[in-house]
Protein backbone atom coordinates (compact mmCIF):
# COMPACT_ATOMS: atom_id res chain seq x y z
CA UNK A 1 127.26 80.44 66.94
CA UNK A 2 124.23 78.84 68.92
CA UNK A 3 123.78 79.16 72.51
CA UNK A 4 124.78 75.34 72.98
CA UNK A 5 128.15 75.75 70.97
CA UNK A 6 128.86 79.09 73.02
CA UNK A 7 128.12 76.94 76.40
CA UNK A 8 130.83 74.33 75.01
CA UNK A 9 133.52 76.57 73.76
CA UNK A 10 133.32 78.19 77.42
CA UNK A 11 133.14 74.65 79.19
CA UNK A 12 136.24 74.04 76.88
CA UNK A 13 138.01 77.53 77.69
CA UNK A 14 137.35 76.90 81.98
CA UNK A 15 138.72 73.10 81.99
CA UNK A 16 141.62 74.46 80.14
CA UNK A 17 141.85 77.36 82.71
CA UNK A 18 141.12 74.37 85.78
CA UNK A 19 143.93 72.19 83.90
CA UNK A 20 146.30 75.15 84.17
CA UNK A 21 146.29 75.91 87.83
CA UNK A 22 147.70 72.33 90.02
CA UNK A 23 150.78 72.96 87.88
CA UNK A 24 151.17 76.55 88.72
CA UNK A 25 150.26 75.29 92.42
CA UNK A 26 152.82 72.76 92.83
CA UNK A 27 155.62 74.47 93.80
CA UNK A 28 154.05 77.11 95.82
CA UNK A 29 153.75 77.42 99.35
CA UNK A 30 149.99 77.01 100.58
CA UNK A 31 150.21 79.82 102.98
CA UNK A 32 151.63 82.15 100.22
CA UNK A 33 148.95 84.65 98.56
CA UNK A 34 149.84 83.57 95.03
CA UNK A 35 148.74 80.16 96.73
CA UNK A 36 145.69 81.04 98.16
CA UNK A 37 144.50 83.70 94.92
CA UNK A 38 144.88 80.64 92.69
CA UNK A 39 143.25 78.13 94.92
CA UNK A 40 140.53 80.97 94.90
CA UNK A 41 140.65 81.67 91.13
CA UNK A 42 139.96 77.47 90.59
CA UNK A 43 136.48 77.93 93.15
CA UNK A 44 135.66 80.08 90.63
CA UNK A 45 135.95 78.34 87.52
CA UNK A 46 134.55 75.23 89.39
CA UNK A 47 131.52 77.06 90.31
CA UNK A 48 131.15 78.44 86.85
CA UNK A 49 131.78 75.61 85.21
CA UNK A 50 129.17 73.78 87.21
CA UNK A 51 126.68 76.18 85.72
CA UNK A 52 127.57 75.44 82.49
CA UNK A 53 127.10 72.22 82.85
CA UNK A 54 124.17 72.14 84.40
CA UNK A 55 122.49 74.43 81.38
CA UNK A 56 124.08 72.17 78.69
CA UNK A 57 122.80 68.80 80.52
CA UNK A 58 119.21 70.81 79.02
CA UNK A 59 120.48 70.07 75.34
CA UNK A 60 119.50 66.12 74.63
CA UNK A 61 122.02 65.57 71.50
CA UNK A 62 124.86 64.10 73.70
CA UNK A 63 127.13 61.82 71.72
CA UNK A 64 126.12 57.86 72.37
CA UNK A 65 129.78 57.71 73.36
CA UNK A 66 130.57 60.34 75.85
CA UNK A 67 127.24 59.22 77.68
CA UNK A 68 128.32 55.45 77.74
CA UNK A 69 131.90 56.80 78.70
CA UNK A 70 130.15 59.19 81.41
CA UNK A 71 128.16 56.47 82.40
CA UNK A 72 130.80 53.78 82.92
CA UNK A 73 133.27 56.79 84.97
CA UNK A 74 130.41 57.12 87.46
CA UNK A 75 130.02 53.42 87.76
CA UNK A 76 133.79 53.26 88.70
CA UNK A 77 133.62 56.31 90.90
CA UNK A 78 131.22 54.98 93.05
CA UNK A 79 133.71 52.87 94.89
CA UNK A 80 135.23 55.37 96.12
CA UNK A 81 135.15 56.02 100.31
CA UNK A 82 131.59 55.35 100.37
CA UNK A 83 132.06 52.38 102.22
CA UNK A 84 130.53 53.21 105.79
CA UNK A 85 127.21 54.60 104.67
CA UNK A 86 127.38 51.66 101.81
CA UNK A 87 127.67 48.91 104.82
CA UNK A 88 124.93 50.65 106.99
CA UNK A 89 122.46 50.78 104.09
CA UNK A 90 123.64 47.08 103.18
CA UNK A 91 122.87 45.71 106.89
CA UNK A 92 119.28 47.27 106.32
CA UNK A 93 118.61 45.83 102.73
CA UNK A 94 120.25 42.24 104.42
CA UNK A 95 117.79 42.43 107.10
CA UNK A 96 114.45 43.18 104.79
CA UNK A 97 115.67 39.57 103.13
CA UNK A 98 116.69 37.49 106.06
CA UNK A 99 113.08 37.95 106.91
CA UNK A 100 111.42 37.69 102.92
CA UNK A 101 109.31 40.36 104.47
CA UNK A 102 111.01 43.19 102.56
CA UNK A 103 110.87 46.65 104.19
CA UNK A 104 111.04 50.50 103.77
CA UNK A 105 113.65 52.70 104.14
CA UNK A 106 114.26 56.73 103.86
CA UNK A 107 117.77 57.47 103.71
CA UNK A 108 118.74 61.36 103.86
CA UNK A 109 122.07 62.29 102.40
CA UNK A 110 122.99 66.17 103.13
CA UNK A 111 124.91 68.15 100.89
CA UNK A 112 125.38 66.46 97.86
CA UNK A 113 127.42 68.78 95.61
CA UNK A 114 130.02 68.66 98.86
CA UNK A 115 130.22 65.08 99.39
CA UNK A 116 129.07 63.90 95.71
CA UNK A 117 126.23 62.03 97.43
CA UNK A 118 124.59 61.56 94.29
CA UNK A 119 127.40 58.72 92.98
CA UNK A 120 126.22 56.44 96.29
CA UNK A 121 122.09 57.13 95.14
CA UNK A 122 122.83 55.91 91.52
CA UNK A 123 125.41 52.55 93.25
CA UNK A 124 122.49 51.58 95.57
CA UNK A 125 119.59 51.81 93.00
CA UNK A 126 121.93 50.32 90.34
CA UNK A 127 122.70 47.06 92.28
CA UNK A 128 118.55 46.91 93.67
CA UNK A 129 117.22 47.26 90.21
CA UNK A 130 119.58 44.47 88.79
CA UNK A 131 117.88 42.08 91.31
CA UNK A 132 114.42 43.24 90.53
CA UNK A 133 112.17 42.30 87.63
CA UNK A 134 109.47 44.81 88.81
CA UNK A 135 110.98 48.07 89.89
CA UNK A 136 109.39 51.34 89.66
CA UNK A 137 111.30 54.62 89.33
CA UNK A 138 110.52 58.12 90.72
CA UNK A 139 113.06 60.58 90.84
CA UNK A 140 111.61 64.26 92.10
CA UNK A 141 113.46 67.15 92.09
CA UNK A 142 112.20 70.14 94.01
CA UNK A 143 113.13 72.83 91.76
CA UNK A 144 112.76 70.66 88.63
CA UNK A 145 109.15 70.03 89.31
CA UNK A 146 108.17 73.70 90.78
CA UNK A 147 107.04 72.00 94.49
CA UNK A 148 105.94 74.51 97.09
CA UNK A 149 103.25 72.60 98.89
CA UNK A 150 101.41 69.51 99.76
CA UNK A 151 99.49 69.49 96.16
CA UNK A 152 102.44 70.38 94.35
CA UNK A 153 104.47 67.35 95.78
CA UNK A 154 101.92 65.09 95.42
CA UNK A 155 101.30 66.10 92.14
CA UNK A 156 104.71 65.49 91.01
CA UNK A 157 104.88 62.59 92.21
CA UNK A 158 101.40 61.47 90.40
CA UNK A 159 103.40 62.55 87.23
CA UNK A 160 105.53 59.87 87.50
CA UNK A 161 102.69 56.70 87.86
CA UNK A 162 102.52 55.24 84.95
CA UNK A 163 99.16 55.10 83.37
CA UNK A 164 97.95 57.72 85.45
CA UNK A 165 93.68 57.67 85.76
CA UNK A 166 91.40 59.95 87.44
CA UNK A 167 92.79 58.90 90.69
CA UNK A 168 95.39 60.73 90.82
CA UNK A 169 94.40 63.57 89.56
CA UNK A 170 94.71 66.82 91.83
CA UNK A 171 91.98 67.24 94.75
CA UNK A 172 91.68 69.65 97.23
CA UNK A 173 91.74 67.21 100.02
CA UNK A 174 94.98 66.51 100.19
CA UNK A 175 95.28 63.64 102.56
CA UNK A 176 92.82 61.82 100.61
CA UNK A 177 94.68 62.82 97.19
CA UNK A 178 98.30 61.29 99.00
CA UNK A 179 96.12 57.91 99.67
CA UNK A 180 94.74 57.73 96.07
CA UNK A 181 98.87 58.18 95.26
CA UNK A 182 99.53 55.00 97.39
CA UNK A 183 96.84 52.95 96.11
CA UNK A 184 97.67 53.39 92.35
CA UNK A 185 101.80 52.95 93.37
CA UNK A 186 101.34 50.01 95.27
CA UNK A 187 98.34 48.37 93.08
CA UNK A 188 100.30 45.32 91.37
CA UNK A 189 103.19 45.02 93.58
CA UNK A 190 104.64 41.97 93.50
CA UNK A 191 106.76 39.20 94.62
CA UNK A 192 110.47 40.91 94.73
CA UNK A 193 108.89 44.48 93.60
CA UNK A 194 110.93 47.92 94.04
CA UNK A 195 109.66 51.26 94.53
CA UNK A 196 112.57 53.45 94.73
CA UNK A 197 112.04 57.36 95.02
CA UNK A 198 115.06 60.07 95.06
CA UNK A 199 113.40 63.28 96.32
CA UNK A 200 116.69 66.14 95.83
CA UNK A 201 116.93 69.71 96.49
CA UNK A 202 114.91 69.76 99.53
CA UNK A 203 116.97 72.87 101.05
CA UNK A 204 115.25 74.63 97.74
CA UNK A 205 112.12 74.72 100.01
CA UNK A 206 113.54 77.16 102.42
CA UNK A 207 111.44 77.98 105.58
CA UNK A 208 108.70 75.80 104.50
CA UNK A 209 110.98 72.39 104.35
CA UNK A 210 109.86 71.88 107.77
CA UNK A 211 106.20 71.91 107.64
CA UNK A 212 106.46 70.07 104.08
CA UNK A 213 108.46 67.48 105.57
CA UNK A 214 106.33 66.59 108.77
CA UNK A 215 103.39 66.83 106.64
CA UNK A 216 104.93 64.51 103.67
CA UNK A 217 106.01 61.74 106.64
CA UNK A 218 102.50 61.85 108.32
CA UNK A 219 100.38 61.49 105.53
CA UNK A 220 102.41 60.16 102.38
CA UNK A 221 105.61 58.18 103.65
CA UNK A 222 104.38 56.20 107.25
CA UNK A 223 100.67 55.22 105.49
CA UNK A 224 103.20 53.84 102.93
CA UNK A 225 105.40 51.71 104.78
CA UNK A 226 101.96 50.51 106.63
CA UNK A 227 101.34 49.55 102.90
CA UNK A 228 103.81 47.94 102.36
CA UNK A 229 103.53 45.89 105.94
CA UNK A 230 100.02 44.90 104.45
CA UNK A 231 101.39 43.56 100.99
CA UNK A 232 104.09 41.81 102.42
CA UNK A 233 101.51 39.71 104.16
CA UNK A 234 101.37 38.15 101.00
CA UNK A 235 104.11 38.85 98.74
CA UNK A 236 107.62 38.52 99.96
CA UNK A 237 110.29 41.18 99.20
CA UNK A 238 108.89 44.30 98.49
CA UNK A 239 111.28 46.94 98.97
CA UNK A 240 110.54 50.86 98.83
CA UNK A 241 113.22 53.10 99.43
CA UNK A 242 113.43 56.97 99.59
CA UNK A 243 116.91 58.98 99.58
CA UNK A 244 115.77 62.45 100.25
CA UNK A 245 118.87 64.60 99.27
CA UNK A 246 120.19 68.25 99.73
CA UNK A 247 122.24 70.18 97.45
CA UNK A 248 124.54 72.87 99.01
CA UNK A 249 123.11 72.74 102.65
CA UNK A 250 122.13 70.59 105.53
CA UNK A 251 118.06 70.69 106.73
CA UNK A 252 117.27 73.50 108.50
CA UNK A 253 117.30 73.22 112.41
CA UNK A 254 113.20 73.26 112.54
CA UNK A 255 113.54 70.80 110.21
CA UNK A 256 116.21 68.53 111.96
CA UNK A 257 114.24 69.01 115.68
CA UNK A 258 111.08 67.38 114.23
CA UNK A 259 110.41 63.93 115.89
CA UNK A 260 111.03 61.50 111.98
CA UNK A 261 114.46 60.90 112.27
CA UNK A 262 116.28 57.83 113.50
CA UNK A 263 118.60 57.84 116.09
CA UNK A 264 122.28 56.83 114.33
CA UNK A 265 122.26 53.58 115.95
CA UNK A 266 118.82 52.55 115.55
CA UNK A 267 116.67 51.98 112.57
CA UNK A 268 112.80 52.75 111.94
CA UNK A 269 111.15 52.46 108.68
CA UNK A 270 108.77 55.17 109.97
CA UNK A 271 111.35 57.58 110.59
CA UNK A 272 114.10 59.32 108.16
CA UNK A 273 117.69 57.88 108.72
CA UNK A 274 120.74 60.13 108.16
CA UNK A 275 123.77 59.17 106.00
CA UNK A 276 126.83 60.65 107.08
CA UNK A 277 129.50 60.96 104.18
CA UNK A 278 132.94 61.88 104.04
CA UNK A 279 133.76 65.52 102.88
CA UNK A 280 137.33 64.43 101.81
CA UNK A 281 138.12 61.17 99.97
CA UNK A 282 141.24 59.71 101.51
CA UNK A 283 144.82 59.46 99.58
CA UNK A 284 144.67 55.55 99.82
CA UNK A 285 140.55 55.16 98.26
CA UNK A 286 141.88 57.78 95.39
CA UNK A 287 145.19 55.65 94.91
CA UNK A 288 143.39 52.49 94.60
CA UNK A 289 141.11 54.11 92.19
CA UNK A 290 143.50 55.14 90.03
CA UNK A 291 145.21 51.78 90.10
CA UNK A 292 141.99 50.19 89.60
CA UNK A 293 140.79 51.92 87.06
CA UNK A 294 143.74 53.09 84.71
CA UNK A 295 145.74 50.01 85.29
CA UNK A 296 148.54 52.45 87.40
CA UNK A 297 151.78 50.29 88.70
CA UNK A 298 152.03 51.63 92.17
CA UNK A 299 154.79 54.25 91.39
CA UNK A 300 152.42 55.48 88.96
CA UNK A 301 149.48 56.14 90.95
CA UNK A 302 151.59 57.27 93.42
CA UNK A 303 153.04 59.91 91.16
CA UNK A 304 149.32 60.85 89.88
CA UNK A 305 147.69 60.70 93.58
CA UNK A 306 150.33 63.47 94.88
CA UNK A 307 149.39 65.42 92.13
CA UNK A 308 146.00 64.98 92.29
CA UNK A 309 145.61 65.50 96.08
CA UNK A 310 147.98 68.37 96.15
CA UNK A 311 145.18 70.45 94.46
CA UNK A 312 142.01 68.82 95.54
CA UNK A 313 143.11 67.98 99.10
CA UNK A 314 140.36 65.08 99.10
CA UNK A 315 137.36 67.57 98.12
CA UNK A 316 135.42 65.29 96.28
CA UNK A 317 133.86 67.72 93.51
CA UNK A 318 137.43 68.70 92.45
CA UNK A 319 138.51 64.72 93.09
CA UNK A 320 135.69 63.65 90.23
CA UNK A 321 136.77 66.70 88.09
CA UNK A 322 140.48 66.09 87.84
CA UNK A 323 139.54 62.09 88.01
CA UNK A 324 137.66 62.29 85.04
CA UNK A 325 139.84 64.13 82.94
CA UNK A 326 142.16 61.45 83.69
CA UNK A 327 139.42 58.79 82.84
CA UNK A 328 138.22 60.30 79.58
CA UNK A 329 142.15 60.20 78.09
CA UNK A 330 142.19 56.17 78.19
């Protein structure tokens, strides 16, 4: 047996395991210990199962079908209690058109594993890129692209240009390496062009997140959206938008007393606006879901959301887990 075929028979073995326990649960009382050692037992399995997944998403021979049906669950799950942060980012977006000027924006969404953050990322890029003929893509990952420093970030991010020349290729002065970056991502913007960048696993950084991070706005994202002012001169609607995301933890508190972040009522594209999501999905957005999405009569989604809920209690990792198994039966 190959390491991929051992990672599946486990995956297969946990979600049996995970399957097992809101049954056992159900009749229980929550402040029992049987209660609490199973509710403890399925943070396990989650956690491991996670890891599992995470290794296999390495192997590239995924099915065709279980990728479109993966794909189409997520689309659906995106709809779910997202709605506040959705709106804000929407009143932003409606804002860069009511003027034709387009705009910048860096959203930062905190703990994504928690809140499953990632599901609102994909909804917003989804819908921008649909509008878009020219959009541009460049999705860094911290720990996926080894960054530690100013070179290594910009470098990463050079990786992704297409038709990369000898201007971006690493230099020791680093300010002038982040404007040769600029110049080659905005060169050929256009009328109604995107830039959208998703910059995850900042925590990863550790102590150095701070210093990164007040470097990265000084020199790489406000010379940027001065950039962009410039283009728009001439070219209406050219949007760039950065989520910056953690994984399992919020910014660190050096990082959150630096002087880039918006106020929650106020918006500047030269500073770093903060997404608050929900860390429990409500009964009713997980009962219309269901409905929704597996054509439930009331009394039927009813009967699934108690179940549901009763083990998840709104969590939205467990939520998408025990969703999803529902999904992929249809």
């Amino acid at each position: 047996m190959n390491r991929r075929d051992f990672l599946e028979e486990e995956k297969k073995d946990l979600e049996e395991k995970i399957s097992d326990i809101p049954s056992q649960m159900r009749f229980l009382d929550p402040a029992s210990s049987d209660y609490k050692n199973l509710k403890r037992r399925s943070d396990i399995y989650f956690s491991k199962l996670e890891e599992i997944e995470i290794e296999l998403s390495s192997y590239q021979q995924s099915s065709l079908t279980k990728n479109q049906r993966g794909n189409r669950f997520d689309k659906k799950l995106r709809k779910i209690d997202f709605k506040k942060p959705r709106n804000r980012i929407n009143q932003i977006l409606k804002k860069f058109a009511s003027t034709r000027k387009g705009g910048s924006a860096f959203f930062l969404i905190e703990n994504i594993k928690e809140t499953k953050g990632e599901l609102l990322v994909y909804d917003i890029r989804d819908d921008l890129t649909k509008e878009s003929d020219d959009w541009r893509h460049y999705p860094i990952n911290v720990i996926a692209n080894n960054i530690v420093d100013e070179q290594s970030l910009l470098r990463a991010i050079a990786n992704f240009i297409p038709n990369s020349d000898s201007e971006t290729q690493t230099i020791d002065n680093t300010q002038q390496y982040a404007i040769n970056i600029i110049d080659k991502i905005t060169a050929g913007l256009q009328v109604g062009s995107l830039v959208f960048f998703e910059l995850n696993d900042w925590d990863a950084l550790g102590e150095s997140q701070d210093s990164l991070l007040s470097w990265f706005m000084e020199y790489f994202w406000i010379p940027l959206t001065k950039k962009q002012s410039q283009l728009s001169q001439n070219s209406a609607n050219i949007i760039i938008i950065l989520f910056m995301t953690t994984s399992y933890y919020c910014l660190s508190e050096k990082c959150q007393c630096l002087p880039h972040f918006n106020p929650p009522s106020k918006f500047n594209k030269q500073k770093i606006f903060k997404l608050d999501l929900p860390i429990t999905w409500s009964d009713k957005d997980i009962r219309e879901w269901i409905e929704d999405t597996c054509k439930y009569n009331r009394q039927d989604s009813l009967f699934e959301l108690n179940y549901i809920f009763k083990y998840s209690k709104g969590n939205p990792e467990k939520t998408c887990y025990m969703l999803k198994q529902k999904f992929n039966k249809l």
